[in-house]
Protein backbone atom coordinates (compact mmCIF):
# COMPACT_ATOMS: atom_id res chain seq x y z
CA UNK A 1 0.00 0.00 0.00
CA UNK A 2 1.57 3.23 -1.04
CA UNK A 3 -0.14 5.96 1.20
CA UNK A 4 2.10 8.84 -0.93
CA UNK A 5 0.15 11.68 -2.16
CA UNK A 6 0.08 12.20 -5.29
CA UNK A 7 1.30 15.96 -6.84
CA UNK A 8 -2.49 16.55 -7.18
CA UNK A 9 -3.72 15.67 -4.35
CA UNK A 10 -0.42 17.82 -2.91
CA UNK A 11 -1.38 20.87 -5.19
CA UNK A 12 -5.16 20.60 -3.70
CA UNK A 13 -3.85 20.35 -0.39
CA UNK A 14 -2.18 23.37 -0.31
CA UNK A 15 -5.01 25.08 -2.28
CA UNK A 16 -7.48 24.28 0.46
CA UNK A 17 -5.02 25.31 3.32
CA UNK A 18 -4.67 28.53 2.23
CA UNK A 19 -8.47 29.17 0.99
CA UNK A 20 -8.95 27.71 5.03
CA UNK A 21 -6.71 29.96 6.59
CA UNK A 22 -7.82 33.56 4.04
CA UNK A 23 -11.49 32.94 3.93
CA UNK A 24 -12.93 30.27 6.53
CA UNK A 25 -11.58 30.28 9.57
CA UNK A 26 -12.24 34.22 9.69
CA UNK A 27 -15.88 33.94 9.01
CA UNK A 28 -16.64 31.10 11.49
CA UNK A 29 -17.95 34.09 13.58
CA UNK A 30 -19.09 35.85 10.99
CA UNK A 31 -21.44 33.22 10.19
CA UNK A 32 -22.85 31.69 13.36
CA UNK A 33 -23.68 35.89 13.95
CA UNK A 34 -25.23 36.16 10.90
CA UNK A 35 -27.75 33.00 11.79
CA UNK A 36 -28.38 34.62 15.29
CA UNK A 37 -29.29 37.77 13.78
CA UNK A 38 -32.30 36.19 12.31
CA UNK A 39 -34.83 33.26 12.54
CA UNK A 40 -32.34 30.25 12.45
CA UNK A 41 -34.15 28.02 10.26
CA UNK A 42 -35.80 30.85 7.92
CA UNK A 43 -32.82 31.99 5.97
CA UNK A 44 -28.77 31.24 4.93
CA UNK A 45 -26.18 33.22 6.35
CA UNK A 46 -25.27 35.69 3.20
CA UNK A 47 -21.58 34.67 4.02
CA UNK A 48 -21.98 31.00 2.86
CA UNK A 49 -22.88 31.96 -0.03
CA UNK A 50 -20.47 34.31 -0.48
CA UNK A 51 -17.23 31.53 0.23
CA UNK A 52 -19.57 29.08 -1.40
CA UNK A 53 -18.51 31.55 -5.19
CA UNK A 54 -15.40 31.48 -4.22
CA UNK A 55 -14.44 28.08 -3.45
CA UNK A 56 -16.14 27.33 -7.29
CA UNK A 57 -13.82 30.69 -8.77
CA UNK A 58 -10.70 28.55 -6.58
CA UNK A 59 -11.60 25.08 -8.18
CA UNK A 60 -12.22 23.33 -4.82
CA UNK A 61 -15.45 22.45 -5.65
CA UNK A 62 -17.40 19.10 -5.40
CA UNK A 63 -13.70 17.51 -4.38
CA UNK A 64 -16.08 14.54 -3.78
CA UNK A 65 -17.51 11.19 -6.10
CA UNK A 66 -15.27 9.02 -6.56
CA UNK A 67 -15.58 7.18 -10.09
CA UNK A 68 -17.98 10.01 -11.70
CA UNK A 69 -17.61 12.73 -14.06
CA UNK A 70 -19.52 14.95 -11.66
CA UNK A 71 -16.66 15.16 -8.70
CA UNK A 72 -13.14 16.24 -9.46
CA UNK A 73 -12.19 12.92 -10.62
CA UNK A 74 -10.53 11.75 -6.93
CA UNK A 75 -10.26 8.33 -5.39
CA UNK A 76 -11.23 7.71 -1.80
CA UNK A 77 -7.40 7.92 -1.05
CA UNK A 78 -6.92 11.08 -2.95
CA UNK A 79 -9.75 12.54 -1.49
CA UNK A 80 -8.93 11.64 2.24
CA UNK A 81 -6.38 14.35 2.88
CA UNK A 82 -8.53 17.23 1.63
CA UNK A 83 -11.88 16.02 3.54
CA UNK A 84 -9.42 15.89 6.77
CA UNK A 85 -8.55 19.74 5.70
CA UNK A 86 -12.32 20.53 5.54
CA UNK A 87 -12.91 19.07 8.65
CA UNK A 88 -10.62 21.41 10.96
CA UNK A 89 -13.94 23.99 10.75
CA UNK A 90 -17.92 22.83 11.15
CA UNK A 91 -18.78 25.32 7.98
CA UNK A 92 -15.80 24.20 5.86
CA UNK A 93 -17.29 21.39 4.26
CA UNK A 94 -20.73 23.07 3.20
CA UNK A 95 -18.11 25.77 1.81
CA UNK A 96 -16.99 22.98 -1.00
CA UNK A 97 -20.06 21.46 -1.22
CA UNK A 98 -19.13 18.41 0.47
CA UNK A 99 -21.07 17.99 3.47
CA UNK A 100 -23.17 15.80 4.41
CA UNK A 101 -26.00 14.31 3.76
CA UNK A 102 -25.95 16.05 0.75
CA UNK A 103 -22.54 13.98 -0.70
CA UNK A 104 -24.22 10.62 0.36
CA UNK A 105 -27.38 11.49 -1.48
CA UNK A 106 -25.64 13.33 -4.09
CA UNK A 107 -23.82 9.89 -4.67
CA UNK A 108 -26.97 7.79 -4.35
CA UNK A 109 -28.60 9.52 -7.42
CA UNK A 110 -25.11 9.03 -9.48
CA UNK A 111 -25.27 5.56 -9.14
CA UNK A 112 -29.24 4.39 -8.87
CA UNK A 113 -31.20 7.57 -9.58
CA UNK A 114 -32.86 7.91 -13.04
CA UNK A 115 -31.88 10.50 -15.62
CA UNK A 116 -35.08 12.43 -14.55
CA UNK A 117 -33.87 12.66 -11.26
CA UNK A 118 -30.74 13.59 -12.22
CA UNK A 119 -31.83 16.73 -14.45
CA UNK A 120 -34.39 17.73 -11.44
CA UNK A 121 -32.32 16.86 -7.91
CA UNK A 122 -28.58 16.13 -8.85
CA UNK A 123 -27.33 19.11 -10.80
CA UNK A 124 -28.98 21.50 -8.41
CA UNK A 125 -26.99 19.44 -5.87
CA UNK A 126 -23.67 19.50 -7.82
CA UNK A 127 -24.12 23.69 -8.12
CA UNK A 128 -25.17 24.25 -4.29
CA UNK A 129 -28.38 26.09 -5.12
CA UNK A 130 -30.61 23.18 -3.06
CA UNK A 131 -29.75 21.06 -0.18
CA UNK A 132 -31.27 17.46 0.90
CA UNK A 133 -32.15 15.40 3.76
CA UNK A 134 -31.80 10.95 4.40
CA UNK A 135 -34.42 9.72 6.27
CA UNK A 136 -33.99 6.75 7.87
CA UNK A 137 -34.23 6.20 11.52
CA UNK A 138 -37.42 6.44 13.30
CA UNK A 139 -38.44 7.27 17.37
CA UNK A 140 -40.26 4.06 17.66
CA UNK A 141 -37.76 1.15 16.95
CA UNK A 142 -33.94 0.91 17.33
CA UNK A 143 -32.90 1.77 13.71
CA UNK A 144 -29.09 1.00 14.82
CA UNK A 145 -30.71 -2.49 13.03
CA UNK A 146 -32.27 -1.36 10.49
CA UNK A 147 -34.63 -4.25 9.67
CA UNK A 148 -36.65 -2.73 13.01
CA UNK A 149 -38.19 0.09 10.38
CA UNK A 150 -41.70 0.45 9.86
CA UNK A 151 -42.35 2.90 8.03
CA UNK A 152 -44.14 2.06 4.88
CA UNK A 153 -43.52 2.69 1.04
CA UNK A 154 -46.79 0.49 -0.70
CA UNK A 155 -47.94 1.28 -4.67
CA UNK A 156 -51.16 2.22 -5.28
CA UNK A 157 -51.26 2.54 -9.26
CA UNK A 158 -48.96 4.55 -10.67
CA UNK A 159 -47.62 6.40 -7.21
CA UNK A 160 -46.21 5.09 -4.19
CA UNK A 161 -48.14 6.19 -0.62
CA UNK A 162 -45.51 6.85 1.90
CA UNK A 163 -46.50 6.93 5.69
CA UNK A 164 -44.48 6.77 9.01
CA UNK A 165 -42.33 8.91 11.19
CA UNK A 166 -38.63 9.90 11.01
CA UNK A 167 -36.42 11.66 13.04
CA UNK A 168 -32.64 12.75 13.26
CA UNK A 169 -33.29 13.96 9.17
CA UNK A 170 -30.05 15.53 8.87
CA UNK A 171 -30.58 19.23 6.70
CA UNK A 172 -34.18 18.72 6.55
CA UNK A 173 -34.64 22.18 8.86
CA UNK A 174 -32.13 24.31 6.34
CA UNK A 175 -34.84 26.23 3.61
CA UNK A 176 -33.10 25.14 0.52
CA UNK A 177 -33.71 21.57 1.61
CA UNK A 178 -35.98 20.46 -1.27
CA UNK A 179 -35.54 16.74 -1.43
CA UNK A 180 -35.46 13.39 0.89
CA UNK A 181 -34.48 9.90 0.40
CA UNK A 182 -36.80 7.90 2.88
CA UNK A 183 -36.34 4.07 3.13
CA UNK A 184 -39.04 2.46 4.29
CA UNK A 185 -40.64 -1.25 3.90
CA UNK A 186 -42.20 -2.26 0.70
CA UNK A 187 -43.16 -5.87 1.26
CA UNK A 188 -42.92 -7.14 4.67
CA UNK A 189 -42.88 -10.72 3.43
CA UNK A 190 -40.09 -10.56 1.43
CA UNK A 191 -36.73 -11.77 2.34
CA UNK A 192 -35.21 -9.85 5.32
CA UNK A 193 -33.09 -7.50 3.56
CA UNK A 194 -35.53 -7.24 0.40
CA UNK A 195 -38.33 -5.40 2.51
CA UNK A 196 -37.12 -2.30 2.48
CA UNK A 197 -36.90 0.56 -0.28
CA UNK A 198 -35.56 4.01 -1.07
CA UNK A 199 -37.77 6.43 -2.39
CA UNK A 200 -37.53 10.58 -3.71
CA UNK A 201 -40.15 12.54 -1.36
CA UNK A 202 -39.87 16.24 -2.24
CA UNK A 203 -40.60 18.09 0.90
CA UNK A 204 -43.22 20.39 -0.16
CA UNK A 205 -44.90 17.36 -1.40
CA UNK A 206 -48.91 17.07 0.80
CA UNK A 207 -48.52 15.05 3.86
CA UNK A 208 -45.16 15.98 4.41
CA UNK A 209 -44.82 17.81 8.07
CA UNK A 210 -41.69 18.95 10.03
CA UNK A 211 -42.79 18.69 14.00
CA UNK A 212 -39.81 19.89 15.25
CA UNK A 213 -35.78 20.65 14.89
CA UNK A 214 -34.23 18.51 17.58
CA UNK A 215 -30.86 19.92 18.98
CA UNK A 216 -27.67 18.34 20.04
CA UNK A 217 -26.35 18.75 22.95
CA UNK A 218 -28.10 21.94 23.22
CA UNK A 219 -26.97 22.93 20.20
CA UNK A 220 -29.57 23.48 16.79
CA UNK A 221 -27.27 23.23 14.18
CA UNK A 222 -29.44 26.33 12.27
CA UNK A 223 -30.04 26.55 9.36
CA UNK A 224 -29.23 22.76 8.81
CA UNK A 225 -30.86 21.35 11.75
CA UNK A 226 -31.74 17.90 12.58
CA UNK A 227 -35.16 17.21 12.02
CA UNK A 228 -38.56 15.26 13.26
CA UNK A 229 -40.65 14.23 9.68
CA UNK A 230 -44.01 13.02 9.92
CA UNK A 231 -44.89 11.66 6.21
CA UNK A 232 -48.73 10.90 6.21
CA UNK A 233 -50.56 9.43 2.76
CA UNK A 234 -47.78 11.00 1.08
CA UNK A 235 -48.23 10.09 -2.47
CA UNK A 236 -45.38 10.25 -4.87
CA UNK A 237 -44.85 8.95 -9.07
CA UNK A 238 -43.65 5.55 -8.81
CA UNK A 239 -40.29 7.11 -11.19
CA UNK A 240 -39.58 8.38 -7.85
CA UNK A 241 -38.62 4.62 -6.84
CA UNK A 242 -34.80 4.33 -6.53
CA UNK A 243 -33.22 1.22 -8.33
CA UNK A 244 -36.37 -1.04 -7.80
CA UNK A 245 -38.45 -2.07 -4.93
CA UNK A 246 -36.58 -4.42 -2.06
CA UNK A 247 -33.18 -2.58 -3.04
CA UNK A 248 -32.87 -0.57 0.41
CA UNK A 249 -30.35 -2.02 1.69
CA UNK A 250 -28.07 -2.81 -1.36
CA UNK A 251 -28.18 1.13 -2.19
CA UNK A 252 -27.67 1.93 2.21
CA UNK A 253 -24.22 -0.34 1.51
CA UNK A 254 -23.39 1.73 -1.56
CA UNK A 255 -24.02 5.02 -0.18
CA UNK A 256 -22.96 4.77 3.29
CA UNK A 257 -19.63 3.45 2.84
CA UNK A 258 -18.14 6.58 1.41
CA UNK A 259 -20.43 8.59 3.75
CA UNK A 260 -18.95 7.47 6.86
CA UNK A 261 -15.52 7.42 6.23
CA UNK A 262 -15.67 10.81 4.94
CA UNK A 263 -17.15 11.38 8.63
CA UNK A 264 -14.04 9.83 9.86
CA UNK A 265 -11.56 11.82 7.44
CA UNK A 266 -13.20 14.99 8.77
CA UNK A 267 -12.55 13.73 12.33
CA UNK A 268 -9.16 13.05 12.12
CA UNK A 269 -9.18 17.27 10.89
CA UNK A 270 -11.21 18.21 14.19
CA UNK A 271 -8.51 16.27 15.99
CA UNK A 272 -5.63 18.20 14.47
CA UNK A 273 -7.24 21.58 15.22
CA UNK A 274 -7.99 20.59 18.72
CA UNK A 275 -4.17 19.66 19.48
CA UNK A 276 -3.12 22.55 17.69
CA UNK A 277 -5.26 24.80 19.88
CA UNK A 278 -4.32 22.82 22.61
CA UNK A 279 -0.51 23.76 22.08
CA UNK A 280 -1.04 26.93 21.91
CA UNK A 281 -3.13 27.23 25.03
CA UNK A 282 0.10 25.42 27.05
CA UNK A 283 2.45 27.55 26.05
CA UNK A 284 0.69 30.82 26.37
CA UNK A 285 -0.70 30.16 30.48
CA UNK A 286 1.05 29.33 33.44
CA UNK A 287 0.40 27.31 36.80
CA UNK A 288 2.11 26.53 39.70
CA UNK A 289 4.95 28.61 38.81
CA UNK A 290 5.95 27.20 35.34
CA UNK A 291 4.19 27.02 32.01
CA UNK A 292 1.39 24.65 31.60
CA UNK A 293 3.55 22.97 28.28
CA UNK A 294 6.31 22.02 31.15
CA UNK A 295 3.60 20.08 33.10
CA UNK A 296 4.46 16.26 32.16
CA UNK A 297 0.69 15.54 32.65
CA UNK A 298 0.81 18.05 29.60
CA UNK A 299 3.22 16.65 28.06
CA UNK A 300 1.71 13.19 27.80
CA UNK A 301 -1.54 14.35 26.20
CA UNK A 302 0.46 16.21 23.46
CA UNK A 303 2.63 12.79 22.69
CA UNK A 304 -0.18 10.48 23.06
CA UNK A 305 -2.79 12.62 20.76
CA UNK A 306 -0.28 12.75 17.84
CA UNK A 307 0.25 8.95 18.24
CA UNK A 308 -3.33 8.17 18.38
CA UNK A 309 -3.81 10.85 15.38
CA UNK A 310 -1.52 8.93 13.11
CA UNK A 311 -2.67 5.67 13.79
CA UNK A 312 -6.67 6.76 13.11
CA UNK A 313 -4.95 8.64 10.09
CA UNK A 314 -3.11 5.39 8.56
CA UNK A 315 -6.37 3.11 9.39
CA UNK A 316 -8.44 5.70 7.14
CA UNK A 317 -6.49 5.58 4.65
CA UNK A 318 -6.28 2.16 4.45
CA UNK A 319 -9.44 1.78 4.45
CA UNK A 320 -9.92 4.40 1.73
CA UNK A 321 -7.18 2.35 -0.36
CA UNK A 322 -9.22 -0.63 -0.13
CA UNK A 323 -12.55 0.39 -1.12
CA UNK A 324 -10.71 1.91 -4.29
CA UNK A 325 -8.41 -1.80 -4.92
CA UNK A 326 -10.92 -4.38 -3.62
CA UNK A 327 -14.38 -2.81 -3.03
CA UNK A 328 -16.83 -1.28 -0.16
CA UNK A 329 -17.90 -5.04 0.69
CA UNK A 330 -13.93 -5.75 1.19
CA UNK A 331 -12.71 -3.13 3.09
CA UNK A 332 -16.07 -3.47 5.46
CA UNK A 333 -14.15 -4.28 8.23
CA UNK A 334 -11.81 -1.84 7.58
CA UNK A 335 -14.33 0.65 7.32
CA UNK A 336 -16.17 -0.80 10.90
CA UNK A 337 -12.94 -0.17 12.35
CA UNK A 338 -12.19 3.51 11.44
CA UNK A 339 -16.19 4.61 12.57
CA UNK A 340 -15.03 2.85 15.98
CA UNK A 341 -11.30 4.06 16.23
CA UNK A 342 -11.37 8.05 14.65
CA UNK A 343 -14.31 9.80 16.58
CA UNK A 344 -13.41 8.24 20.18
CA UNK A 345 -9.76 8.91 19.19
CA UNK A 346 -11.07 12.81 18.85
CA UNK A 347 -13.34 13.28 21.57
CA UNK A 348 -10.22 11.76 23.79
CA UNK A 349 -8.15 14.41 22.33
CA UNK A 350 -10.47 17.45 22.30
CA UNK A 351 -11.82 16.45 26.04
CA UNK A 352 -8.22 17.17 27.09
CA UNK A 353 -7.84 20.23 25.10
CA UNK A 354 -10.89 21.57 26.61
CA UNK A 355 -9.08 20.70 30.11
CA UNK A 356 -6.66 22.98 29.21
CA UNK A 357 -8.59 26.05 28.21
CA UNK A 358 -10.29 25.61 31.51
CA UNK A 359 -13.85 27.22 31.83
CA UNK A 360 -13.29 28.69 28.31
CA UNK A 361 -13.19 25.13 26.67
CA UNK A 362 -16.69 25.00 27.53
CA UNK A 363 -18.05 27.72 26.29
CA UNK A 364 -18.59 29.01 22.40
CA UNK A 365 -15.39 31.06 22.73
CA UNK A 366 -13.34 28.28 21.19
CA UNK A 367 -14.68 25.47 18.58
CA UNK A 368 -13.95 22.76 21.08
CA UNK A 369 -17.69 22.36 23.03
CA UNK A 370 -19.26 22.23 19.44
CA UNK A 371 -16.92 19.87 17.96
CA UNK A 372 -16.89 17.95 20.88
CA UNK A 373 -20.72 17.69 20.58
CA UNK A 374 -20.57 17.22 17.28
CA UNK A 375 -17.86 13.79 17.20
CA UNK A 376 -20.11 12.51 20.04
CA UNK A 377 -22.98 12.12 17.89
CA UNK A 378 -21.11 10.07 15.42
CA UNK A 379 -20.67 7.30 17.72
CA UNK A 380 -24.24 6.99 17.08
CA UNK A 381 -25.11 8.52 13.90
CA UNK A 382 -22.56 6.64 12.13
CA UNK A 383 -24.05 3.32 14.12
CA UNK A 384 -23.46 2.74 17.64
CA UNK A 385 -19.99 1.34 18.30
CA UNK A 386 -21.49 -1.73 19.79
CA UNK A 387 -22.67 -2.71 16.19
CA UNK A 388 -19.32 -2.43 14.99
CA UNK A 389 -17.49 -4.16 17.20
CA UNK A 390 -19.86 -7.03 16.94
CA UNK A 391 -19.44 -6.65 12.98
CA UNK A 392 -15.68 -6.89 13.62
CA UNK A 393 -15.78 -9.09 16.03
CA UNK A 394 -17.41 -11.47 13.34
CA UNK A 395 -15.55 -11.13 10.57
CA UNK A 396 -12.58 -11.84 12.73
CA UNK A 397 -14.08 -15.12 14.01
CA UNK A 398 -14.94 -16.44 10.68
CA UNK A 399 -11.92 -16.88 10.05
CA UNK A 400 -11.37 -19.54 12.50
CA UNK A 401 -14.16 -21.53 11.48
C-alpha cells in the first residue's frame, strides 16, 4: 500500500489550506452571527454563499464522487487528505459542497437515480443552489438495526403512498432543503433484507410535516438542523422509486460506505485543530509557577494525541485504499474499524484540550464544546460502536471456522 500523495492531491492540499486559513476560519464568527441575527431556520447566512462563489472561482469544488464525471475525478485515497482539511472547521465542508448528507445522497442519485432525477435533484446538488435530507431512523424502533423500520412505502397505481415517522433527518430544517431519500418497507414478506426501499419525497410534497428541529447537545445546528418528519398518505410517481423495490439495503451499503468514512476523514481534521489549539493554550498560560507545556501531565496528552492521530490517520487511509483496490464489501471491516477508532480517538483528544482552556473550553469562545458535541454524535449517527465491534468481532471469528 503506497499511502504517498500524489502531486495533485499535494497541489489541492495546499489550495485548500490557504483558501482555510484567508477565507474560513475568519468567518466562522461571521457566520454563526449572521444565523443569530435572524430566525435560524428561515434563511442562509449571506456569508456561505459568499465563500460558497469562491471556493467554485478557486476550483475546490465538489472535491467529492469518486468514479464520476460529476466530482473532481478523486479516489477515496486522494480525497482523504482534503476532507481531513475541511474538517478542521464545522462550515468548511458546506463551503466545498461536500457535506453531508448532501454527498451521500448526491452519490446515491449518481449511481441508482434515473436520468429524470438527475436533471431535477442532482445538478442543483452538484451547483449548491438546493440542499437534501436521508431519512432513515425512526423514534419508535432501534434503527441501529435497520430491519426494526416500519415505516411504509406500498404502490397504489402509478404512485407510491408513503406513511411513518422519522427523526434525526439531517438538513431537513435548512430552507433550501428540497428533497429526501426515505427508506421504508415495501413488502414485509419478502426476504429480510428485500423489505425495504428508497424512495424521492420532495418536501413540499402534501402530507409531508416537520414537528420539530431537535438539537444536540443543546446545540440546533441552524439553518441545517436535525429534524422530526411526519410523512402521512404522502403520495409520490412511482419514477420516484430508486433502483427497484426491495433494493434498500443494497443502495444503504453503496451510499454509506463513502459517507462514513468521509465522517471519519473529517474527524481526524477536528482532531488536528484541537491539538493545535491545545498547544497553543500550554504555552501561552502558566500554573504553579511554570508554564502549563512544562507540566508532564501536559506533556503526555500532546505525545499520546499525535500517536493516536496517526494511527486513526493510517487506518483511514487504508481503508480508503481498499474500497478503491478491492471494493466497499472488502474493506467493510476496515471501514467498521475507522467509525469505531477516529471519533473516540477525537473526543479523547479534544476532552483534554478543553481541560486545558479551563472554563473557556466550555463555552462558544473556542470550537472545542461544538466539535466535541458534534464527534459525540457520530458514535451513534454513524451506528453505535457496539454494532461495529460485533461486525468486527465477526468477521474476525470467521476466520477460524
Amino acid at each position: 500500500m503506497n499511502f504517498s500523495y500524489t502531486d495533485k492531491v499535494v497541489e489541492l492540499q495546499k489550495k485548500l489550506t490557504d483558501f482555510m486559513e484567508e477565507y474560513v476560519y475568519p468567518n466562522e464568527q461571521v457566520y454563526h452571527d449572521q444565523i443569530d441575527k435572524n430566525d435560524p431556520f428561515s434563511s442562509v447566512p449571506p456569508i456561505m454563499e459568499e465563500l460558497k462563489e469562491k471556493a467554485k472561482q478557486a476550483g475546490l469544488w465538489n472535491l467529492f464522487l469518486p468514479e464520476s464525471e460529476y466530482g473532481a475525478g478523486l479516489t477515496n485515497l486522494e480525497y482523504a487528505p482534503l476532507c481531513e482539511i475541511m474538517g478542521r472547521s464545522s462550515i468548511a465542508p458546506e463551503v466545498f459542497n461536500c457535506a453531508a448528507p448532501d454527498t451521500g445522497n448526491m452519490e446515491v442519485l449518481v449511481r441508482y437515480g434515473k436520468e429524470e432525477h438527475k436533471e431535477k435533484w442532482l445538478k442543483p446538488l452538484l451547483n449548491g443552489e438546493i440542499r437534501s435530507c436521508f431519512s432513515m431512523t425512526e423514534p419508535d424502533v432501534a434503527s441501529s438495526d435497520a430491519t426494526n423500520i416500519q415505516a411504509s412505502i406500498i404502490r397504489d397505481g402509478d404512485e407510491y403512498v408513503i406513511n411513518g415517522t422519522k427523526w434525526w433527518s439531517s438538513g431537513a430544517g435548512d430552507p433550501r432543503c428540497k428533497i429526501a431519500i426515505v427508506m421504508g418497507k415495501n413488502d414485509p414478506d419478502a426476504p429480510t433484507y428485500e423489505q425495504q426501499s428508497m424512495i424521492l419525497v420532495p418536501l413540499d410534497a402534501p402530507g409531508v410535516t416537520i414537528k420539530r428541529i431537535l438539537p444536540v447537545f443543546g446545540y440546533d445546528h441552524a439553518p441545517h438542523g436535525h429534524a422530526e418528519i411526519e410523512y402521512k398518505d404522502v403520495r409520490v410517481p412511482a419514477s420516484n422509486m430508486l433502483w427497484d423495490e426491495g433494493k434498500g439495503f443494497a443502495i444503504a451499503q453503496g451510499r454509506l460506505g463513502p459517507g462514513r468514512i468521509h465522517h471519519c476523514m473529517r474527524t481526524i481534521g477536528a482532531a488536528e485543530r484541537a491539538l493545535e489549539l491545545l498547544c497553543k493554550r500550554v504555552q501561552e498560560r502558566s500554573a504553579f509557577g511554570k508554564k502549563l507545556a512544562e507540566q508532564g501531565v501536559i506533556q503526555e496528552w500532546i505525545a499520546e494525541a499525535r500517536i493516536d492521530i496517526e494511527q486513526a490517520r493510517l487506518l483511514t487511509l487504508k481503508a480508503a485504499y481498499m474500497m478503491d483496490t478491492v471494493g466497499n464489501k472488502e474493506a467493510k471491516g476496515e471501514i467498521a474499524m475507522i467509525k469505531v477508532v477516529a471519533p473516540n480517538m477525537a473526543l479523547k483528544i479534544i476532552d483534554r484540550a478543553i481541560q486545558a482552556f479551563g472554563a473557556a473550553g466550555v463555552s462558544d469562545d473556542t470550537p472545542l464544546a461544538a466539535s466535541w458535541a458534534n464527534i459525540r454524535t457520530l458514535r451513534l449517527a454513524d451506528g453505535p460502536d457496539e454494532v461495529h465491534k460485533r461486525a468486527i468481532a465477526r468477521y474476525e471469528l470467521k476466520k477460524y471456522r
